[in-house]
C-alpha atoms as a PDB file:
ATOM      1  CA  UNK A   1      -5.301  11.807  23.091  1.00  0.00           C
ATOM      2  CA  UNK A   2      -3.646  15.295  23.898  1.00  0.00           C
ATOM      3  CA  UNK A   3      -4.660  18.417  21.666  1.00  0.00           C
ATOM      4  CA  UNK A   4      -0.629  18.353  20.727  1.00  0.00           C
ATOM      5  CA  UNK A   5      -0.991  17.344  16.876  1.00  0.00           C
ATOM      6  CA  UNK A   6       2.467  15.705  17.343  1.00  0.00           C
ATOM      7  CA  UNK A   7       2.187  13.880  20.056  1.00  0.00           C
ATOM      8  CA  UNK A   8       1.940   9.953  18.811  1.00  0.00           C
ATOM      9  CA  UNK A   9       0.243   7.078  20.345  1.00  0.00           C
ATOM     10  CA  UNK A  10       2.906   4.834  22.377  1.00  0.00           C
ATOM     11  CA  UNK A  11       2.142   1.135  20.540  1.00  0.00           C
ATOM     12  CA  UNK A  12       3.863  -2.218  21.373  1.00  0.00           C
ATOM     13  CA  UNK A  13       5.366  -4.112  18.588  1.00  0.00           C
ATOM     14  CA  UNK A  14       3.867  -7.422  19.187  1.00  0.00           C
ATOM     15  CA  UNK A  15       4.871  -9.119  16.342  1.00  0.00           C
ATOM     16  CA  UNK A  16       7.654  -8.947  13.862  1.00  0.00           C
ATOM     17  CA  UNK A  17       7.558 -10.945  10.160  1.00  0.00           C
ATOM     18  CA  UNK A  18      10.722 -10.838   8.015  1.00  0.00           C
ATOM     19  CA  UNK A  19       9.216 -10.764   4.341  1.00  0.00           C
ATOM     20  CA  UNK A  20      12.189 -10.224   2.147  1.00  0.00           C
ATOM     21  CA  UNK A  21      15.972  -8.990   2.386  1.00  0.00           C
ATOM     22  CA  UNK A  22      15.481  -5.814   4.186  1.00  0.00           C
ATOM     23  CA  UNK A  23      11.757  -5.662   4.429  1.00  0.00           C
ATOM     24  CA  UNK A  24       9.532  -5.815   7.931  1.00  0.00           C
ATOM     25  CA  UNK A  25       6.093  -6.181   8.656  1.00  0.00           C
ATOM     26  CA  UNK A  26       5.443  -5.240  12.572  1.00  0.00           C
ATOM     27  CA  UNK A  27       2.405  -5.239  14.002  1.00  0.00           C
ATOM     28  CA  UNK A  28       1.208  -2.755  16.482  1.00  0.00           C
ATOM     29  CA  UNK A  29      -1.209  -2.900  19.530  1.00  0.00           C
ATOM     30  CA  UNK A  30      -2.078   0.353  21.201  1.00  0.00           C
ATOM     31  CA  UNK A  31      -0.700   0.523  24.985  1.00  0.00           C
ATOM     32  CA  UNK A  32      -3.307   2.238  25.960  1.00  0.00           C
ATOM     33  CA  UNK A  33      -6.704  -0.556  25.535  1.00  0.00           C
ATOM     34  CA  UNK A  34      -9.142   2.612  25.502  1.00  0.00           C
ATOM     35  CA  UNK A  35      -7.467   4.466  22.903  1.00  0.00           C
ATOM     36  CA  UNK A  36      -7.112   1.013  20.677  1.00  0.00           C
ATOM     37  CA  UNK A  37     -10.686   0.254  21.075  1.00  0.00           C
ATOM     38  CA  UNK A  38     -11.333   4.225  19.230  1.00  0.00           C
ATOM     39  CA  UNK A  39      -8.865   4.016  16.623  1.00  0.00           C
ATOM     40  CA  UNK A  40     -10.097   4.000  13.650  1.00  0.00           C
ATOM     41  CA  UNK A  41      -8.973   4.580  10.527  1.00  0.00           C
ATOM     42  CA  UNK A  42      -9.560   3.647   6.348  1.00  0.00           C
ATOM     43  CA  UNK A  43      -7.946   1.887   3.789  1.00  0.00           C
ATOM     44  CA  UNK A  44      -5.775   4.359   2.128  1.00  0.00           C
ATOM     45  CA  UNK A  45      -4.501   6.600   4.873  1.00  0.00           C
ATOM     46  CA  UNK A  46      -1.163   6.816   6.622  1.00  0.00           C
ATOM     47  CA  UNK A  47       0.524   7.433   9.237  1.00  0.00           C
ATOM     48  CA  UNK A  48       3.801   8.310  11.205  1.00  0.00           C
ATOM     49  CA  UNK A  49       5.913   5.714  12.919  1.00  0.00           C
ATOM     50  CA  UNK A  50       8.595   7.163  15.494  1.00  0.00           C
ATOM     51  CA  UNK A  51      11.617   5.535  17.318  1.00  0.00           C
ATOM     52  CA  UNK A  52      12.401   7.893  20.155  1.00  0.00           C
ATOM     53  CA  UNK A  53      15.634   9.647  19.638  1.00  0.00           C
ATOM     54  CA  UNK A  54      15.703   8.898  15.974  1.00  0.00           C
ATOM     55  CA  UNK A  55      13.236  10.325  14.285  1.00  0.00           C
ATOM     56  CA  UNK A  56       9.671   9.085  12.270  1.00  0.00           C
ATOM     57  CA  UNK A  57       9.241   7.829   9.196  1.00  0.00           C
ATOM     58  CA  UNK A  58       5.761   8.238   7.089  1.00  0.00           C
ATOM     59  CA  UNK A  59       4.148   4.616   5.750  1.00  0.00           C
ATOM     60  CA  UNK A  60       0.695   3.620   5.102  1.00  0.00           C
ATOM     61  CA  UNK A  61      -1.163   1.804   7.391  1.00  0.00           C
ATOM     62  CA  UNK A  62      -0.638  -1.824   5.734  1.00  0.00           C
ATOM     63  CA  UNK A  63      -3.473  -3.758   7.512  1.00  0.00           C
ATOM     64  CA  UNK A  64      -6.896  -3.153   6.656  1.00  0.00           C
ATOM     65  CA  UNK A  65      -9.931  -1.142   8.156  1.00  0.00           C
ATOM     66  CA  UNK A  66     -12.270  -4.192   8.293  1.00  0.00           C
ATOM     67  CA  UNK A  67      -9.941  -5.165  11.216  1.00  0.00           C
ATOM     68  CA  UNK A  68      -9.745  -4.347  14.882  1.00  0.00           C
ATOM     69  CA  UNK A  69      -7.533  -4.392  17.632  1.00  0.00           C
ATOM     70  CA  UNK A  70      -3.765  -3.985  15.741  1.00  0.00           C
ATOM     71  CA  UNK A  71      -2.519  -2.040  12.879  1.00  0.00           C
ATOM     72  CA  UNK A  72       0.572  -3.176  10.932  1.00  0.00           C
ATOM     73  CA  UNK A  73       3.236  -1.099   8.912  1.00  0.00           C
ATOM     74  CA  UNK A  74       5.842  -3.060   6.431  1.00  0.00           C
ATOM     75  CA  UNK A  75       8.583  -0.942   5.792  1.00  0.00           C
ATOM     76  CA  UNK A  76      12.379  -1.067   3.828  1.00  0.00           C
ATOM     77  CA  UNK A  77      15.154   0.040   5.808  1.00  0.00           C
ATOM     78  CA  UNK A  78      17.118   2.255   4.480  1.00  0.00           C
ATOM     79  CA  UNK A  79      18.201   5.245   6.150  1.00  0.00           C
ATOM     80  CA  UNK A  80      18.037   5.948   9.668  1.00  0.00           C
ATOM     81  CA  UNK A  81      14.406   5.769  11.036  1.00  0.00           C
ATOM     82  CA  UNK A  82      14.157   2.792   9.152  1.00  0.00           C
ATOM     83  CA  UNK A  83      17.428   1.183  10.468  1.00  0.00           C
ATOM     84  CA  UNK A  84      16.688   1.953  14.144  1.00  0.00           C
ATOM     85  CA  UNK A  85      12.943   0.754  13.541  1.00  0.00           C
ATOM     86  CA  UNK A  86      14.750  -2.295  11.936  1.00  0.00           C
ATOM     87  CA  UNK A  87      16.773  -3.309  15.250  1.00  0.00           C
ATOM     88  CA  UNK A  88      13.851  -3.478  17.791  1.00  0.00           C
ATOM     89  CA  UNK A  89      12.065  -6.312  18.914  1.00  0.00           C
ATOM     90  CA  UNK A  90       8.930  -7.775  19.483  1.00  0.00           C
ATOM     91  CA  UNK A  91       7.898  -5.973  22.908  1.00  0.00           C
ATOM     92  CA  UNK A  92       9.721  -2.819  22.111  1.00  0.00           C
ATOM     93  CA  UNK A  93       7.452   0.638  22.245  1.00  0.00           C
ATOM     94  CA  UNK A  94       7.491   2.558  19.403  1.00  0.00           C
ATOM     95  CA  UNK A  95       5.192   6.253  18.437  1.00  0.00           C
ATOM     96  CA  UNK A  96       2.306   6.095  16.190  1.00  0.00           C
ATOM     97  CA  UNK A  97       0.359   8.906  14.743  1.00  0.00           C
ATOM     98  CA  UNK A  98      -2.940   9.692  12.497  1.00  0.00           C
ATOM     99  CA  UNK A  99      -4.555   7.742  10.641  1.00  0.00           C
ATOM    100  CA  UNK A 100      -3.842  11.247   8.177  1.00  0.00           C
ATOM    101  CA  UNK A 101      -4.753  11.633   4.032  1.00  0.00           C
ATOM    102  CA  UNK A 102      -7.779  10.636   2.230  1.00  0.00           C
ATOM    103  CA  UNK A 103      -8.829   7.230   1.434  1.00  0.00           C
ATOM    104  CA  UNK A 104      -9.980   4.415  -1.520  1.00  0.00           C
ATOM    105  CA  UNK A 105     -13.675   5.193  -1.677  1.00  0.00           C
ATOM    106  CA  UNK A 106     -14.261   1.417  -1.470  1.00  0.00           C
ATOM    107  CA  UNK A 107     -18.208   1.653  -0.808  1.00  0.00           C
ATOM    108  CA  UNK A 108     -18.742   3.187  -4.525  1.00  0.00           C
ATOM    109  CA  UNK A 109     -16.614   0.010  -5.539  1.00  0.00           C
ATOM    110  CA  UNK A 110     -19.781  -2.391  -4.481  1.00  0.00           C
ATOM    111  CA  UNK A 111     -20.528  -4.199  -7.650  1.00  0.00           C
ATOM    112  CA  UNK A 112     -17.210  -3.687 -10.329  1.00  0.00           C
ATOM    113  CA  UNK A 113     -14.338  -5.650 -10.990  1.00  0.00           C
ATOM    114  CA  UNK A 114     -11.493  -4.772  -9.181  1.00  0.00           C
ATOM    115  CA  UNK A 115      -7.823  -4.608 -11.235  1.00  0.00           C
ATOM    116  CA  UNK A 116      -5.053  -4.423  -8.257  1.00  0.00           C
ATOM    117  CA  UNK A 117      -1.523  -3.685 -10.128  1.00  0.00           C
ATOM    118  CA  UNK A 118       1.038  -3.467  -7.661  1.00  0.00           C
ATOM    119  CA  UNK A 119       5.435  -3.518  -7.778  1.00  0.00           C
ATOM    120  CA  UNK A 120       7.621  -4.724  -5.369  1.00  0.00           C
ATOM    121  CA  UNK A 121       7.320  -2.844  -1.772  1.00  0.00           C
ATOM    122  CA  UNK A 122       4.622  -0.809  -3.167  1.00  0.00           C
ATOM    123  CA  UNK A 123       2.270  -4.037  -2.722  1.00  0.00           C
ATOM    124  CA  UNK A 124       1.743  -2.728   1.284  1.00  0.00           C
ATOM    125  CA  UNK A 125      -0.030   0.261   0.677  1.00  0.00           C
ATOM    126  CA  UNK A 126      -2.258  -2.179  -1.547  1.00  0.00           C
ATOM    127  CA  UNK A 127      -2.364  -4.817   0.853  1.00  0.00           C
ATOM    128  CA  UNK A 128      -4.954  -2.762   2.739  1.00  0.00           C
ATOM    129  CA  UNK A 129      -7.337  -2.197   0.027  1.00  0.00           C
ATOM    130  CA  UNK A 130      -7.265  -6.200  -0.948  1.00  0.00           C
ATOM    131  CA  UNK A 131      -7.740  -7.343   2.461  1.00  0.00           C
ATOM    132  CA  UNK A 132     -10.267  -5.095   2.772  1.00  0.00           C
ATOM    133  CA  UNK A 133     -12.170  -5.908  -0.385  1.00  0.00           C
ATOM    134  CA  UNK A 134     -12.101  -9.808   0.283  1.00  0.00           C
ATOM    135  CA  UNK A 135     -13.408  -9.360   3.992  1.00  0.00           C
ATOM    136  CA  UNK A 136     -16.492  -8.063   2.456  1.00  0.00           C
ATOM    137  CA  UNK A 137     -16.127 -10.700  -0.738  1.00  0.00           C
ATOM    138  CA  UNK A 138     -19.619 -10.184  -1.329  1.00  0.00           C
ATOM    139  CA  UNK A 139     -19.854  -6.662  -2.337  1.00  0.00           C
ATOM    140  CA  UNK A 140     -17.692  -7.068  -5.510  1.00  0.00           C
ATOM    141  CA  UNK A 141     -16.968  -8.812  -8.473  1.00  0.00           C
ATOM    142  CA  UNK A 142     -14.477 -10.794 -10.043  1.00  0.00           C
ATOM    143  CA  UNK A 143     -11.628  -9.740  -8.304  1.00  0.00           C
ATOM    144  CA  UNK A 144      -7.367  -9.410  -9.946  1.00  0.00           C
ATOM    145  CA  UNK A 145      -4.207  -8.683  -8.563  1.00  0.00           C
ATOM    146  CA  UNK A 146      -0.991  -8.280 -10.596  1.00  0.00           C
ATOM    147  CA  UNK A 147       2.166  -8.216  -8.222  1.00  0.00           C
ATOM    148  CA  UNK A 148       5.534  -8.521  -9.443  1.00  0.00           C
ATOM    149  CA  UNK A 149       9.245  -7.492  -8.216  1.00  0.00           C
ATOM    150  CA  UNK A 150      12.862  -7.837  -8.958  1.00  0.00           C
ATOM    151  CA  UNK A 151      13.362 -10.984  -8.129  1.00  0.00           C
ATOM    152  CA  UNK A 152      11.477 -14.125  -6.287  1.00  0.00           C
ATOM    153  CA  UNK A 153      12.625 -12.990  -2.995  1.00  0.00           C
ATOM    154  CA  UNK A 154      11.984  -9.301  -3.135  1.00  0.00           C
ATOM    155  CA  UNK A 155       8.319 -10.669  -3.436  1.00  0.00           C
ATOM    156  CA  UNK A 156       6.555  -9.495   0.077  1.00  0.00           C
ATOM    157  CA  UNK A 157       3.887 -10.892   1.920  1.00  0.00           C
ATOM    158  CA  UNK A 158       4.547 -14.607   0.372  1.00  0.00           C
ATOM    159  CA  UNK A 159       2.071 -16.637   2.790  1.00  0.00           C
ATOM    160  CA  UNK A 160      -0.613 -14.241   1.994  1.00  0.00           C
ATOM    161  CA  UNK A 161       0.374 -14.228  -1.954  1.00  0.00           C
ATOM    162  CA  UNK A 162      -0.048 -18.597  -1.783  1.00  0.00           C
ATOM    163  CA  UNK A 163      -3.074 -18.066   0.159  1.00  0.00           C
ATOM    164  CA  UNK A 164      -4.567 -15.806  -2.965  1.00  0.00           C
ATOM    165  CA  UNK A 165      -3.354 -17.970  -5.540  1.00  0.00           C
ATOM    166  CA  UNK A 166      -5.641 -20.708  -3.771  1.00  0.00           C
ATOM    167  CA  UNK A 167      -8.682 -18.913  -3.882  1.00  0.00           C
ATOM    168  CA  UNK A 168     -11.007 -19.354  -6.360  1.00  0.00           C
ATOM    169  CA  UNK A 169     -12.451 -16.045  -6.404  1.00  0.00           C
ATOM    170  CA  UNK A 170      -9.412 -14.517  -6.717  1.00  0.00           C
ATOM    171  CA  UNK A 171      -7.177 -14.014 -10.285  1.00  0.00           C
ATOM    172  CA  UNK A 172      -3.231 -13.804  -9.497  1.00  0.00           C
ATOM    173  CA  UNK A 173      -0.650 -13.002 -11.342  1.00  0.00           C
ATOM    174  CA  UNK A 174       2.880 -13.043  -9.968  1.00  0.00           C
ATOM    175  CA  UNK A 175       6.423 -11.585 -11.893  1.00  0.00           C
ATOM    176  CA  UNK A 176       9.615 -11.285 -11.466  1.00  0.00           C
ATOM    177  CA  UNK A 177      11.968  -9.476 -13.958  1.00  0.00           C
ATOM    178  CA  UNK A 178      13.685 -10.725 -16.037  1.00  0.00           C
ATOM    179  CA  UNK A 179      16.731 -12.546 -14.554  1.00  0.00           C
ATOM    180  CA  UNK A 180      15.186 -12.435 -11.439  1.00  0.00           C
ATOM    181  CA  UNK A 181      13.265 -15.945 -11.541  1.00  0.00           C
ATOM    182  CA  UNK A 182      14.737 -19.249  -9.737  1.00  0.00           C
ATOM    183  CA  UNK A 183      14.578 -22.811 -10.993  1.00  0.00           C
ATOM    184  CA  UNK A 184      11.573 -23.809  -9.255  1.00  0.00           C
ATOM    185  CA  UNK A 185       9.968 -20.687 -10.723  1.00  0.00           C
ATOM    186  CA  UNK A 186       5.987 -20.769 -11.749  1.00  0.00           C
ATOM    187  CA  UNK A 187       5.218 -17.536 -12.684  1.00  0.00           C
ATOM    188  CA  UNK A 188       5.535 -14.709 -15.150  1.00  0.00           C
ATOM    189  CA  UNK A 189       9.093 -13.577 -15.984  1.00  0.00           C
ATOM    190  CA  UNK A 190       8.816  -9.865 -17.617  1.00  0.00           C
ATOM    191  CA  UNK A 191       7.734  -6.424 -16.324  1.00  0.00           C
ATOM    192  CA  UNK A 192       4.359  -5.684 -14.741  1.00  0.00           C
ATOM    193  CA  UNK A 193       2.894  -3.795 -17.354  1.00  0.00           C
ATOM    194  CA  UNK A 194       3.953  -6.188 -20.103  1.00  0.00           C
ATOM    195  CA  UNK A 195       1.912  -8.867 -18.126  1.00  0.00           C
ATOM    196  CA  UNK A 196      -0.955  -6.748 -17.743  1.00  0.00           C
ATOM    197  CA  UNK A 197      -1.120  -6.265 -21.195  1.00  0.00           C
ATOM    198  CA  UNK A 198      -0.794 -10.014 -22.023  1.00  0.00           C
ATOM    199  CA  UNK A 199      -3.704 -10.534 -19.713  1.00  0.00           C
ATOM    200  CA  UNK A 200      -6.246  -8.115 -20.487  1.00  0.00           C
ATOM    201  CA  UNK A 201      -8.196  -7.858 -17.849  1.00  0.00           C
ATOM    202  CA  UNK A 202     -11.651  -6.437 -18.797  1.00  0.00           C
ATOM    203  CA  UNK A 203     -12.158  -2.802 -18.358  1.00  0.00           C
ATOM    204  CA  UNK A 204     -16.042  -2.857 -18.164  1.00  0.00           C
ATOM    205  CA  UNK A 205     -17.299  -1.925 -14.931  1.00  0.00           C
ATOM    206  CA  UNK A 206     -14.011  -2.416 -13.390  1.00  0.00           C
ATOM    207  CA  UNK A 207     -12.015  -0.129 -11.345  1.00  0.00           C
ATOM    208  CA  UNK A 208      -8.047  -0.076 -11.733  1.00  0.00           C
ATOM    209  CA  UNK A 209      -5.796   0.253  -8.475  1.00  0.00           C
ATOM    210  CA  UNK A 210      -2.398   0.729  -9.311  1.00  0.00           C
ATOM    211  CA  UNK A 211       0.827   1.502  -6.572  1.00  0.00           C
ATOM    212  CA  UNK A 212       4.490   1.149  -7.442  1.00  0.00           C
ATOM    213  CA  UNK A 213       7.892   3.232  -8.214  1.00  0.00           C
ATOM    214  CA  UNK A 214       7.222   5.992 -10.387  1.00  0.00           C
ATOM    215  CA  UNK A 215       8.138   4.270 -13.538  1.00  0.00           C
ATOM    216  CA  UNK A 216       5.928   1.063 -13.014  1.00  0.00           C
ATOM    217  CA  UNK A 217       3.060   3.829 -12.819  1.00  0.00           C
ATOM    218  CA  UNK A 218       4.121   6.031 -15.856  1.00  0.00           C
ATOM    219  CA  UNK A 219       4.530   3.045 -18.397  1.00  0.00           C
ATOM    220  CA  UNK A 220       1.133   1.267 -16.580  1.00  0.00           C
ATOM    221  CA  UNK A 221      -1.268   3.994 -17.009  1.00  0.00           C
ATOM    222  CA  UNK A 222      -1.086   3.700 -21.070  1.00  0.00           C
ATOM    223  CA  UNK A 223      -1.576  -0.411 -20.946  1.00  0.00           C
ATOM    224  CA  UNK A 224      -5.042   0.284 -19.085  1.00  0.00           C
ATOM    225  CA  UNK A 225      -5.843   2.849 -20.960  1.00  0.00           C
ATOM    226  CA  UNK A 226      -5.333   1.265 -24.072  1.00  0.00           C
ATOM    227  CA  UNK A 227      -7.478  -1.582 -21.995  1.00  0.00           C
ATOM    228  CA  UNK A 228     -10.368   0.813 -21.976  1.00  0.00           C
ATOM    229  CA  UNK A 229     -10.215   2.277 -18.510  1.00  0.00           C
ATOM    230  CA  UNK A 230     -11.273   5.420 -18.262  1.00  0.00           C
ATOM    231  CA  UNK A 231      -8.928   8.173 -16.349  1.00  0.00           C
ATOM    232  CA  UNK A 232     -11.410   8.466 -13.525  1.00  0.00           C
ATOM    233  CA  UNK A 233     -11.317   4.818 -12.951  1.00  0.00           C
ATOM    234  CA  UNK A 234      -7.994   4.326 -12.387  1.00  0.00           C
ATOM    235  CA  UNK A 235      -6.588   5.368  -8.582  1.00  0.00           C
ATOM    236  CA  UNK A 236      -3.401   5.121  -7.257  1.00  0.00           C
ATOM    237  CA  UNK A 237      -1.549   6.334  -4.365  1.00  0.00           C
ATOM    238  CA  UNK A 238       1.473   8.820  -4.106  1.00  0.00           C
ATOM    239  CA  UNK A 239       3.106   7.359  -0.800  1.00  0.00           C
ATOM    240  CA  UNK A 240       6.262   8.101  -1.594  1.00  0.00           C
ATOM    241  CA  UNK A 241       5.527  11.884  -1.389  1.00  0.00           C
ATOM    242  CA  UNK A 242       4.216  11.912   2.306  1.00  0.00           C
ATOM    243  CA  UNK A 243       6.181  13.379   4.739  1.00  0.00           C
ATOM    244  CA  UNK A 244       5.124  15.479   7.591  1.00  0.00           C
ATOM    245  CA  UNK A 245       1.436  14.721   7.560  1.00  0.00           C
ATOM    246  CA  UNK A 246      -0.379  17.470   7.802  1.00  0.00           C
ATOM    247  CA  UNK A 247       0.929  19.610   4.685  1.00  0.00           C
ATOM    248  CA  UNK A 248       3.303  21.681   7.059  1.00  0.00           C
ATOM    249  CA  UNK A 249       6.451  21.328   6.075  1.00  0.00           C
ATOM    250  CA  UNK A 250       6.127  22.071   2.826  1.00  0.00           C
ATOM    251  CA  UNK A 251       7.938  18.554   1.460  1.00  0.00           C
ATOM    252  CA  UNK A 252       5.157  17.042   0.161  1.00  0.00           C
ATOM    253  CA  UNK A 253       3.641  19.345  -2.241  1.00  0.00           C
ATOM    254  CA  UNK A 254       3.456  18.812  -6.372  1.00  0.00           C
ATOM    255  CA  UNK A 255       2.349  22.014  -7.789  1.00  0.00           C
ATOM    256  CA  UNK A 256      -0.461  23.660  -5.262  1.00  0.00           C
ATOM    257  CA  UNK A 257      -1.528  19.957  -4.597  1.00  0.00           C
ATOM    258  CA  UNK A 258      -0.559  18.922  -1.159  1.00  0.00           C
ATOM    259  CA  UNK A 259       0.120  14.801  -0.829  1.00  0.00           C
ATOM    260  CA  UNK A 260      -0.414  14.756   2.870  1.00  0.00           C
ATOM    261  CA  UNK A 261      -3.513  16.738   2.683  1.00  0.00           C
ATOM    262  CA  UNK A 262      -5.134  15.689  -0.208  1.00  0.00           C
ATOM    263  CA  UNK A 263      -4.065  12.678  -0.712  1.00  0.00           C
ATOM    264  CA  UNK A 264      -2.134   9.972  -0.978  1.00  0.00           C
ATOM    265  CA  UNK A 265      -4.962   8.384  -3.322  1.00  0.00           C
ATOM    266  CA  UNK A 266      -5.750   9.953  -6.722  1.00  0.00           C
ATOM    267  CA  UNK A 267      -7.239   9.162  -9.768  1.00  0.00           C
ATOM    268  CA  UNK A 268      -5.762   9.190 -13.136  1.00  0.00           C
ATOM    269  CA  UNK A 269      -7.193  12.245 -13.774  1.00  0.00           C
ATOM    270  CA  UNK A 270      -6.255  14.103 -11.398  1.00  0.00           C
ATOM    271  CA  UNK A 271      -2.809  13.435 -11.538  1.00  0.00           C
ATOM    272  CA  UNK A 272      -3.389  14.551 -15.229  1.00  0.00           C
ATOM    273  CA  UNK A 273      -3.933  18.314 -13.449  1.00  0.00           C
ATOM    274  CA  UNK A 274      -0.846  18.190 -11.722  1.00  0.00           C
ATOM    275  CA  UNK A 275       2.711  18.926 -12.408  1.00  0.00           C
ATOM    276  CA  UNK A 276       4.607  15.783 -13.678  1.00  0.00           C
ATOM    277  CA  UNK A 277       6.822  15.675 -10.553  1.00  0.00           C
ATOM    278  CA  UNK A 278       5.294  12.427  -8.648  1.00  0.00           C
END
């Protein structure tokens, strides 16, 4: 790859899943076989994703490290990246750059309970770490995820949800808000943290992940900590403060802290050092 910092990958979408009003899921193969056999990246990080004479737009990578050969983004559209993106195809070149940001630090994770808490399109970004996790099953323990959204079809990623609700080494939990649930309905009806509360998972060697809007976060962080979990073993990830990529353009910063550069993922605690402005 050139020395040019900007200059992104060119990557074919080769496949294209509709996973709610809206919301896209495309996955990615690197033109270039050489540079897709190098490319690696880690659960957590993010990256760039350009239609020519549009502009880019910043998501995570949604697929996770343990795999080879693709990478896949899920995005919302709406505004213009995102509606251009929206109207290719399967075939059509897009640009790709990083991986950038910091990661999960999954390897100190070998042996705890994992707690994944995740809202509506937020459940991407997570999507990585789970994927990740239960391709190495092994290495942890029992193993949660909490996923709600608006309403039964704003739920993403609905194959892979059914296949996790049919493991038996893994816990779900689905939700929709209230007034958001259908007839044929299974799950919980109320808001994520509510359920997470009613569940109590057990905070004893267990690590917390936790990714959502702003206000799932805020009113989540109390539940687990009235749970037991400690600050430093809760993490989440501040996605929706990434921008340029490498802490350039100035967009992404809260306080002194910059997202792209050292983040997305945090702890609890230290997002307790920071401004409140994420």
């Amino acid at each position: 790859m050139s020395n040019n910092i900007y200059l992104p990958y060119l990557v074919t979408i080769e496949k294209i899943t509709e996973e709610a009003p809206g919301v896209k899921t495309f996955r990615l193969k690197f033109n270039n076989e050489e540079e897709g056999l190098n490319f690696q990246f880690k659960t957590g990080q993010f990256a760039e994703y350009s239609v020519f004479g549009e502009g880019e737009s910043t998501f995570c990578i949604a697929s996770p490290h343990t795999r080879n050969g693709y990478v896949e983004c899920t995005f919302r559209q709406s505004g213009r990246v995102t509606t251009a993106l929206a109207n290719l195809e399967e075939g059509d070149v897009i640009g790709f750059r990083g991986p950038y940001g910091n990661t999960f630090p999954i390897d100190r994770w070998k042996g705890k309970n994992l707690v994944f808490i995740a809202g509506g399109i937020a459940l991407p970004p997570m999507r990585s770490v789970i994927w990740s996790c239960l391709d190495n099953r092994p290495d942890h323990n029992e193993i949660t995820i909490f996923y709600g959204a608006k309403t039964v079809s704003d739920l993403v990623y609905k194959h892979e949800l059914e296949e996790w609700k049919n493991r038996p080494d893994v816990n779900l939990y689905l939700t929709v808000d209230p007034g958001g649930q259908t007839a044929e309905w299974k799950g919980e009806v109320g808001f994520v943290p509510s359920v997470v509360e009613k569940a109590a998972p057990d905070s004893v060697n267990t690590i917390a992940i936790v990714c959502g809007p702003p206000i799932m976060i805020k009113n989540t962080f109390p539940v687990l900590k009235k749970l037991g979990f400690t600050d430093d073993n809760i993490f989440t990830t501040l996605e929706n403060r990434m921008k340029c990529g490498f802490g350039k353009c100035g967009r992404c910063n809260v306080g002194k802290t910059y997202v792209c550069k050292d983040g997305p993922v945090f702890t609890a605690a230290q997002l307790a050092k920071l401004p409140n402005e994420y």
